[in-house]
Protein backbone atom coordinates (compact mmCIF):
# COMPACT_ATOMS: atom_id res chain seq x y z
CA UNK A 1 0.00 0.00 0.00
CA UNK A 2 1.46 3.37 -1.12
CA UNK A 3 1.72 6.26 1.67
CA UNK A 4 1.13 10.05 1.34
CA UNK A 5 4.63 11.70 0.39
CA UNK A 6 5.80 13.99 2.53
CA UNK A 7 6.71 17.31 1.12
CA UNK A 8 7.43 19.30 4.38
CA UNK A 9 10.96 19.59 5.94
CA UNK A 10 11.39 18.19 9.24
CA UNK A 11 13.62 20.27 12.17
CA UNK A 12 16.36 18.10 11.43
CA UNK A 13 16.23 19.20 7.49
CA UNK A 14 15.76 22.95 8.59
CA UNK A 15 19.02 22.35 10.58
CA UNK A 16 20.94 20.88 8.22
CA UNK A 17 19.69 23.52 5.85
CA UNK A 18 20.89 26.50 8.33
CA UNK A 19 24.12 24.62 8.95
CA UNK A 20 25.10 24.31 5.66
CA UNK A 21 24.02 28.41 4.63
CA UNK A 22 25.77 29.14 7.56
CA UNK A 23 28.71 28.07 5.61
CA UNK A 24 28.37 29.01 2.53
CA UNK A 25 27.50 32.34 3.65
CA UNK A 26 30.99 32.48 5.02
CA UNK A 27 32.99 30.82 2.40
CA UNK A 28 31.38 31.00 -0.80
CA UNK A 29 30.09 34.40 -1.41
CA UNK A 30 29.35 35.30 -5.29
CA UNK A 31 32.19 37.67 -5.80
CA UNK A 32 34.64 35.15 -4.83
CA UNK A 33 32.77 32.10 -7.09
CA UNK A 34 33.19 34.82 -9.62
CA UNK A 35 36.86 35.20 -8.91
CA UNK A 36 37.21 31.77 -9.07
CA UNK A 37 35.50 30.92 -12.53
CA UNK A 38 38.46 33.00 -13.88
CA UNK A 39 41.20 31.25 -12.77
CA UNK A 40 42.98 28.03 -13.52
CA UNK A 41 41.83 26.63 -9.88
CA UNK A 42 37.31 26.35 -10.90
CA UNK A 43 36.43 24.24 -8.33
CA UNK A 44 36.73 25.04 -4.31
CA UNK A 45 38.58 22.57 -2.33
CA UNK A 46 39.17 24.06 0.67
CA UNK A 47 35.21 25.06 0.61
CA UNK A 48 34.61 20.82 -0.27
CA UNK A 49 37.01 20.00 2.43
CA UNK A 50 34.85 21.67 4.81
CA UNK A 51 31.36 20.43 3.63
CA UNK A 52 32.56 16.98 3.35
CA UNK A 53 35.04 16.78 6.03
CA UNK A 54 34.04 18.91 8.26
CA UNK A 55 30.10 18.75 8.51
CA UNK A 56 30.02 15.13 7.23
CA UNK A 57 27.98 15.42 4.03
CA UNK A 58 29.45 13.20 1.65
CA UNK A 59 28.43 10.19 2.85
CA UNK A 60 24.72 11.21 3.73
CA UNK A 61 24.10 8.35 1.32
CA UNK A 62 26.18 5.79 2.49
CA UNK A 63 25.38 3.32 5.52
CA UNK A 64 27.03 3.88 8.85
CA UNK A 65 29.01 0.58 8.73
CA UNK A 66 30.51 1.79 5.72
CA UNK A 67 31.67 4.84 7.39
CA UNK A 68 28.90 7.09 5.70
CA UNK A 69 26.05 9.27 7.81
CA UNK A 70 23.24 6.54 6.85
CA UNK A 71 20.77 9.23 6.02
CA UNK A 72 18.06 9.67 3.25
CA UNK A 73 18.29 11.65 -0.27
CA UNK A 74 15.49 13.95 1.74
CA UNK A 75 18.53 15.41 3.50
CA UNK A 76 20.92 15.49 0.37
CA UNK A 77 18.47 16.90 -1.37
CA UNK A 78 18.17 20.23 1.35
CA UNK A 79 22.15 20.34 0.92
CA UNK A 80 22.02 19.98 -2.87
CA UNK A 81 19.43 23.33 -2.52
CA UNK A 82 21.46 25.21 -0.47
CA UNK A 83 24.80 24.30 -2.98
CA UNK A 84 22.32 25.66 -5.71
CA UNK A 85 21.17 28.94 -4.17
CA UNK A 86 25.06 29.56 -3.97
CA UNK A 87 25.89 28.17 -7.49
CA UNK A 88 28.92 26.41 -4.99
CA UNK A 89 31.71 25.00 -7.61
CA UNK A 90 32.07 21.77 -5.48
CA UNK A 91 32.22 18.31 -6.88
CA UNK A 92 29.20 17.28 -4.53
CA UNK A 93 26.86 16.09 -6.74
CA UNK A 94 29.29 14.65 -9.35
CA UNK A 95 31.08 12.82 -5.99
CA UNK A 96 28.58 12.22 -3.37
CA UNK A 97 25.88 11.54 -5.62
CA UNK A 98 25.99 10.19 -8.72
CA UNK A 99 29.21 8.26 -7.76
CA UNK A 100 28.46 6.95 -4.60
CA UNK A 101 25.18 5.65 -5.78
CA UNK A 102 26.57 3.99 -8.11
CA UNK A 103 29.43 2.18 -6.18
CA UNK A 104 25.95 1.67 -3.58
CA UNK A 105 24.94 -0.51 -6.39
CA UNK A 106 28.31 -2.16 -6.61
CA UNK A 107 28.51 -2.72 -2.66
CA UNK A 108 32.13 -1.89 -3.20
CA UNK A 109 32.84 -1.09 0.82
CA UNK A 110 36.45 -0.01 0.37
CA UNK A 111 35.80 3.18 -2.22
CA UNK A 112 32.37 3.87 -0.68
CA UNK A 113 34.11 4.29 2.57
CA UNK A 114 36.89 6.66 1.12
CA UNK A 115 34.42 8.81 -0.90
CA UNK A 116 32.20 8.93 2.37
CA UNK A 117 34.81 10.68 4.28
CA UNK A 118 35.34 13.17 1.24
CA UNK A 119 38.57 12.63 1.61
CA UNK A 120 38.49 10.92 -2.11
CA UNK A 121 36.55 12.28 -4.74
CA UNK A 122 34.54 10.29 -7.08
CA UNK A 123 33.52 10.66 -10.93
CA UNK A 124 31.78 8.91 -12.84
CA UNK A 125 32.65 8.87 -16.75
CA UNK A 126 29.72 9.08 -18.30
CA UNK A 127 28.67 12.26 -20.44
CA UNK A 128 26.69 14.70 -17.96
CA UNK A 129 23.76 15.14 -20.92
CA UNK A 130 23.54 11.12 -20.85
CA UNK A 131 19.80 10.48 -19.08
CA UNK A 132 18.91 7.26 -17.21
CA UNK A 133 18.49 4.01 -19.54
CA UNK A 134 20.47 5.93 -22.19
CA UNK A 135 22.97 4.29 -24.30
CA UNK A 136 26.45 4.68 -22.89
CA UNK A 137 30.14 4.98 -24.86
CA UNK A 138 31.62 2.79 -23.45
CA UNK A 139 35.84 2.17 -23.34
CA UNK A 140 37.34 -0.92 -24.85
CA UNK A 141 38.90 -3.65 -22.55
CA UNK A 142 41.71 -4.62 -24.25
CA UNK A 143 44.15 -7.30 -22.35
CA UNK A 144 43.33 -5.78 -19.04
CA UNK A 145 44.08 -2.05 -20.08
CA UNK A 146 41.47 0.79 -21.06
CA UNK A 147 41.67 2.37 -24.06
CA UNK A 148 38.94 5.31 -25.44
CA UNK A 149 38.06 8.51 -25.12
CA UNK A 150 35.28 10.30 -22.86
CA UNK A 151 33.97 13.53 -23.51
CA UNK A 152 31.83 15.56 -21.35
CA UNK A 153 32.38 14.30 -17.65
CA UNK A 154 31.82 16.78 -15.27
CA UNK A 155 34.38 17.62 -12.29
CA UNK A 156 36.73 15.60 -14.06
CA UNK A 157 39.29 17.52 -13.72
CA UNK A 158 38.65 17.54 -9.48
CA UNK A 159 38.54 13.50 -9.37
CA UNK A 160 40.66 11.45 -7.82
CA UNK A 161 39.31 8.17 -9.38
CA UNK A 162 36.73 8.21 -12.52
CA UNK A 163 34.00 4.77 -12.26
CA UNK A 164 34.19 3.96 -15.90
CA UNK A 165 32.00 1.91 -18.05
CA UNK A 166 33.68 -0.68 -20.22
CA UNK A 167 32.78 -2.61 -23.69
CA UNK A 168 32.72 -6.03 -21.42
CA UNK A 169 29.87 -4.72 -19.43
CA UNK A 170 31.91 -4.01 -16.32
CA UNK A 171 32.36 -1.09 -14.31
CA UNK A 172 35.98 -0.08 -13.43
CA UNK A 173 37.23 2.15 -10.75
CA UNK A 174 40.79 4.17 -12.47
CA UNK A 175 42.87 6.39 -11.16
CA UNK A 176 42.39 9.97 -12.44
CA UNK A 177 46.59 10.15 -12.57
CA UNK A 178 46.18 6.95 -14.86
CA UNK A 179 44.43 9.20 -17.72
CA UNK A 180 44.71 12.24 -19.53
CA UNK A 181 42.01 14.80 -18.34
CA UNK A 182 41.65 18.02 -21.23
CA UNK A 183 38.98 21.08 -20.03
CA UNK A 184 36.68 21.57 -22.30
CA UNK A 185 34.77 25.22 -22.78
CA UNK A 186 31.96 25.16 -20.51
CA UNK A 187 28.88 27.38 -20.20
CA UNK A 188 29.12 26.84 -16.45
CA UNK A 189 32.14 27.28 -15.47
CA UNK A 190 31.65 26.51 -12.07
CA UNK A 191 31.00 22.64 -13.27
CA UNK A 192 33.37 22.36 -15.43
CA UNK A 193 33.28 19.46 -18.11
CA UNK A 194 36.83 17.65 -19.62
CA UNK A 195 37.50 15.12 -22.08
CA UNK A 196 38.99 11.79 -20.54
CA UNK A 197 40.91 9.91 -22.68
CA UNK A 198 42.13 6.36 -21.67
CA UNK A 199 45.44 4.96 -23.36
CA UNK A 200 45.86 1.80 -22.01
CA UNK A 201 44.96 2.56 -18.33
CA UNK A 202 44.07 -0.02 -15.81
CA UNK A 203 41.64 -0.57 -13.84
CA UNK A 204 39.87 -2.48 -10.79
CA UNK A 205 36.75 -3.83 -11.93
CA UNK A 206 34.08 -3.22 -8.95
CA UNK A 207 30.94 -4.34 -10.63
CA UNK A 208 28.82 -4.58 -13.53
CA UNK A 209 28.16 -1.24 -15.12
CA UNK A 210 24.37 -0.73 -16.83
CA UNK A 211 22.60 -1.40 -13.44
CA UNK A 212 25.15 0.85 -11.16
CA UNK A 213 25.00 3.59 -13.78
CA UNK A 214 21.14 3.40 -13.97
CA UNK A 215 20.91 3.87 -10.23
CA UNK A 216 23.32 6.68 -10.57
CA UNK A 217 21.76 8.76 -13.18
CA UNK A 218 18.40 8.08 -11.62
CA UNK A 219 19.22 9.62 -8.18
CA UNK A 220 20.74 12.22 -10.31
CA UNK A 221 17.83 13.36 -12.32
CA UNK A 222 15.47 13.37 -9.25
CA UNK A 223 18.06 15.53 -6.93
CA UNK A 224 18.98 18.11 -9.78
CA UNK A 225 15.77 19.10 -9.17
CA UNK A 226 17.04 20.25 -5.65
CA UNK A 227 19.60 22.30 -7.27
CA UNK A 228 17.17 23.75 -9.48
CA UNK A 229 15.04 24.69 -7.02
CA UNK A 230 18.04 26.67 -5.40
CA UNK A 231 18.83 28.57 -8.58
CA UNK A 232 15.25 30.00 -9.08
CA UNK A 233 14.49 30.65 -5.09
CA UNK A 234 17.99 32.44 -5.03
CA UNK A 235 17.47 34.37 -8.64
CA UNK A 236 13.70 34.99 -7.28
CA UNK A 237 15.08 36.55 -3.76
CA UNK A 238 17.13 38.50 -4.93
CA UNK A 239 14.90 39.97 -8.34
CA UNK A 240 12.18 40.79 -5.59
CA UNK A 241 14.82 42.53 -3.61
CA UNK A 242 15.94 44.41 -6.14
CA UNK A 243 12.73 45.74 -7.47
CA UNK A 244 11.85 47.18 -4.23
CA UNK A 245 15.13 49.16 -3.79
CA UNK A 246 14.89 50.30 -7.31
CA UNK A 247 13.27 53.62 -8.23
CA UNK A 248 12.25 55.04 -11.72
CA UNK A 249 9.58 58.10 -11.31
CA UNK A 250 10.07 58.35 -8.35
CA UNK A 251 8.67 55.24 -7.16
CA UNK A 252 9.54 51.53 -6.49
CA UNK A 253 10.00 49.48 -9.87
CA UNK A 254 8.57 46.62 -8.08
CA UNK A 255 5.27 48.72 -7.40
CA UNK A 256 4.46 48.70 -11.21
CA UNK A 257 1.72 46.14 -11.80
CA UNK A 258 3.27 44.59 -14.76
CA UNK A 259 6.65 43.55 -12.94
CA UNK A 260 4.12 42.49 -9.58
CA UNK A 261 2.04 39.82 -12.52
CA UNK A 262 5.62 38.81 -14.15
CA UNK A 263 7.04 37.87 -9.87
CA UNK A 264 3.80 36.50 -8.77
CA UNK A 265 4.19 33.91 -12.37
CA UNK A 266 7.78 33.24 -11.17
CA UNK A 267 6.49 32.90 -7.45
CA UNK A 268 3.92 29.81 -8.83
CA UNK A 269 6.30 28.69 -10.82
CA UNK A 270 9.00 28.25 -8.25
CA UNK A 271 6.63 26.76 -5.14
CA UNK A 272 5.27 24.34 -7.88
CA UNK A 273 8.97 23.56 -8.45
CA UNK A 274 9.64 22.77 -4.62
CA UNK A 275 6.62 20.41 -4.57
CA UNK A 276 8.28 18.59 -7.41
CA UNK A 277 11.68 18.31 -6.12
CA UNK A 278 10.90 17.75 -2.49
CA UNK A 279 8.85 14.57 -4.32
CA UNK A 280 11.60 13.14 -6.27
CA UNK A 281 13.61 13.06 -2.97
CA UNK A 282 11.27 11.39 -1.24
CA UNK A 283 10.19 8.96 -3.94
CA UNK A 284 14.39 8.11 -4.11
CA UNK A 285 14.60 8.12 -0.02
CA UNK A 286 11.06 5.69 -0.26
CA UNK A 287 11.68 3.78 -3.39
CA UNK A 288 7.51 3.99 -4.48
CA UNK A 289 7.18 5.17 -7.69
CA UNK A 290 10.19 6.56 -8.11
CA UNK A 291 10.97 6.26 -11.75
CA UNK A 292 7.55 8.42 -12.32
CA UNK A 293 7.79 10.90 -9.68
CA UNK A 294 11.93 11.56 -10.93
CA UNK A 295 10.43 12.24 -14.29
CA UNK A 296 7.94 14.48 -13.34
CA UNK A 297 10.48 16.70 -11.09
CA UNK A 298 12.91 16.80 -13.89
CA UNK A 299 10.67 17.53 -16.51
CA UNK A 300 9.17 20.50 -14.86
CA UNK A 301 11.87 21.67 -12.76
CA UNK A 302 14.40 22.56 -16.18
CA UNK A 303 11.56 25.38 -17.70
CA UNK A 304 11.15 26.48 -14.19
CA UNK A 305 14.66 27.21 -13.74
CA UNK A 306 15.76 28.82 -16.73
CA UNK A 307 12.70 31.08 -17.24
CA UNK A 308 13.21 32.22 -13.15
CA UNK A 309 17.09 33.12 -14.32
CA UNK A 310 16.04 34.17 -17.69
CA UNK A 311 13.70 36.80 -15.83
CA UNK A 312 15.99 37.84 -13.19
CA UNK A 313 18.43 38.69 -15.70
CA UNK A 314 15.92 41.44 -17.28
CA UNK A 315 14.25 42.62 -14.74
CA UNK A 316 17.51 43.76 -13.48
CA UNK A 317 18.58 45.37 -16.52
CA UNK A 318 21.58 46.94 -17.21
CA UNK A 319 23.17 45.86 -13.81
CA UNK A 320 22.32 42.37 -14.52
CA UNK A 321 24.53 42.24 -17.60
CA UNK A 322 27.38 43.03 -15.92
CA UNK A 323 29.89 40.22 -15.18
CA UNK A 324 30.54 41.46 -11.28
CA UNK A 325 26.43 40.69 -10.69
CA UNK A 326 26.44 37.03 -10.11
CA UNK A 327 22.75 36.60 -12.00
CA UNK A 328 25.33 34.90 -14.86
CA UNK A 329 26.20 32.25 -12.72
CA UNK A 330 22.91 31.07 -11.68
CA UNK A 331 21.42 32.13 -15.82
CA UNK A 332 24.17 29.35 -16.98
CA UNK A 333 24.25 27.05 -14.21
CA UNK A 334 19.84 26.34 -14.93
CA UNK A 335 20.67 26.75 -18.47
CA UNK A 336 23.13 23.46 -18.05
CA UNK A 337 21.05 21.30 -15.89
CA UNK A 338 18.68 22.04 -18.27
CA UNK A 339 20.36 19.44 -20.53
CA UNK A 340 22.23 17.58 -18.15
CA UNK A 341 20.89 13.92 -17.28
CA UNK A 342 18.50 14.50 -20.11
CA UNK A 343 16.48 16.65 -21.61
CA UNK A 344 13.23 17.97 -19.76
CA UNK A 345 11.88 16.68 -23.32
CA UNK A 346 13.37 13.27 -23.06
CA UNK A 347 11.84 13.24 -19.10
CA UNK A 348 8.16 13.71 -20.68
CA UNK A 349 8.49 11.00 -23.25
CA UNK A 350 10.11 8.74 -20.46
CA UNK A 351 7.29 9.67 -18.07
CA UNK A 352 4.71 8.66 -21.05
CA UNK A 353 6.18 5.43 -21.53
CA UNK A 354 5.93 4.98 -17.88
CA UNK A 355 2.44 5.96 -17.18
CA UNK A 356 1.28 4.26 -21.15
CA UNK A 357 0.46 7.51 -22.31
CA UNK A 358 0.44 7.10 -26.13
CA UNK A 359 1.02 10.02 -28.35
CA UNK A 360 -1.72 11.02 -30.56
């Protein structure tokens, strides 16, 4: 018998939320993420270090025997929001997601216990626009050594091993000093994306690939939609804020009725959006219905997103164009999830083959 989700956060979510603000508030302001994006050092160590080290959060997802936090995607999913509102350039999803759920389904203890205590960081190689049940590009196996290239893995270039599918159906754990990792341009630049190119590499073979990278992009897809909902609550905050403190006439911009419809649409939009995401997570935390109620998020959550960025970015016209005003952080980083783990496209036509809802 199925049971009412439960979209609420509890006091130990709120906590967690506060916690991890707290710190991001202190260490990741937008002027330094800024900074950042323009140097040869994107992603935030020191700031991962901290989250994953310090407060524990890498292994939410893995078991307490295994040296994890044995908590619920409910609470990674309050983390991933907070990581969004501050467009954070941390591997955490890449690492404490996508590639701990997928050595989960490999019940490999002695990686899941290093990328637990965030002391190791975990990639997996598949292309961040692949979606669940997708075909992957495999590497060939090749008298024990890997040989192929990879192109668009994201936080590549921050791994310290990449889980990588091979042509013999396994799943190989590599070390990222055992391959040649090349940047590639990226809209978001604070997830950047690299080519990985394998030339006779080796690898430990930890499990059998399709099902742990299905579980992976899975929990991926319905947790995004966390992110997401950062992105537009923070782009929404601070568009509101904005349009209160600026004047033209003589009076409030935010008092003209136009710009009060335009916000209250972006205001629907966005609580919609948190109904959605807080679903996913508890359909992955739960395991009922999950492959529906992922869809759904993801399909909604991408338009949602990008429009909320899209609209930020006008209303606050000629200062939002400027490269100092973080709006372009949070405009590119919805504009990439839009495509990453699939399409919100492909979601719908996965969500109608789910439900046997034939096109017309």
């Amino acid at each position: 018998m199925s049971t009412q989700p439960d979209l609420l956060y509890s006091e130990e979510e709120e906590a967690l939320r506060a916690a991890v603000r707290d710190l991001l508030t202190d260490h990741c302001a937008p002027a330094d993420v800024i900074v950042r994006t323009e140097s040869d050092a994107p992603h935030d160590l020191a700031l991962w270090k901290s989250l994953a080290e310090g407060m524990g959060l890498a292994g939410l997802l893995v078991p307490e025997a295994q040296g994890g936090q044995g908590a619920t995607h409910r609470e990674v999913a309050v983390v991933l929001e907070e990581l969004g509102r501050a467009v954070a350039p941390v591997p955490y999803l890449t690492s404490a997601v996508v590639a701990t759920e997928a050595l989960l389904a490999c019940a490999d203890e002695e990686l899941l216990t290093r990328l637990a205590s965030g002391r190791t960081i975990g990639v997996l190689a598949v292309g961040l626009h692949t979606a669940p049940g997708a075909a992957l590009k495999p590497v060939r196996l090749e008298d024990g050594a890997l040989h192929g290239e990879l192109t668009g893995i994201a936080d590549a270039a921050a791994a310290d091993v990449l889980l990588v599918p091979a042509d013999d159906g396994g799943l190989y754990a590599v070390a990222a000093g055992a391959v040649t990792i090349t940047e590639q341009v990226s809209l978001d630049l604070t997830r950047p994306l690299a080519t990985v190119t394998l030339d006779g590499a080796t690898g430990r073979r930890i499990g059998d690939a399709e099902p742990a990278v299905r579980r992976a992009l899975r929990a991926a897809v319905g947790l995004l939609a966390s992110e997401q909902l950062g992105v537009a609550e923070w782009v929404l905050t601070e568009t509101v804020r904005y349009l209160k403190e600026r004047k033209q006439f003589n009076r409030p911009v935010g008092g003209f009725q136009a710009l009060k419809h335009r916000l209250a649409q972006l205001w629907l939009e966005v609580v919609n959006l948190r109904a959605a995401a807080r679903d996913a997570a508890d359909a992955l935390a739960s395991g009922e219905d999950a492959d529906v109620r992922v869809a759904v998020a993801q399909a909604y959550a991408a338009p949602v997103a990008v429009h909320a960025a899209e609209e930020a970015l006008q209303l606050h016209a000629g200062i939002g164009m400027t490269w100092e005003h973080p709006i372009h952080l949070h405009l590119k980083r919805a504009k990439a999830d839009s495509i990453a783990f699939g399409t919100a496209g492909a979601h719908r036509e996965a969500l109608a083959g789910l439900v046997d809802l034939q096109a017309p």
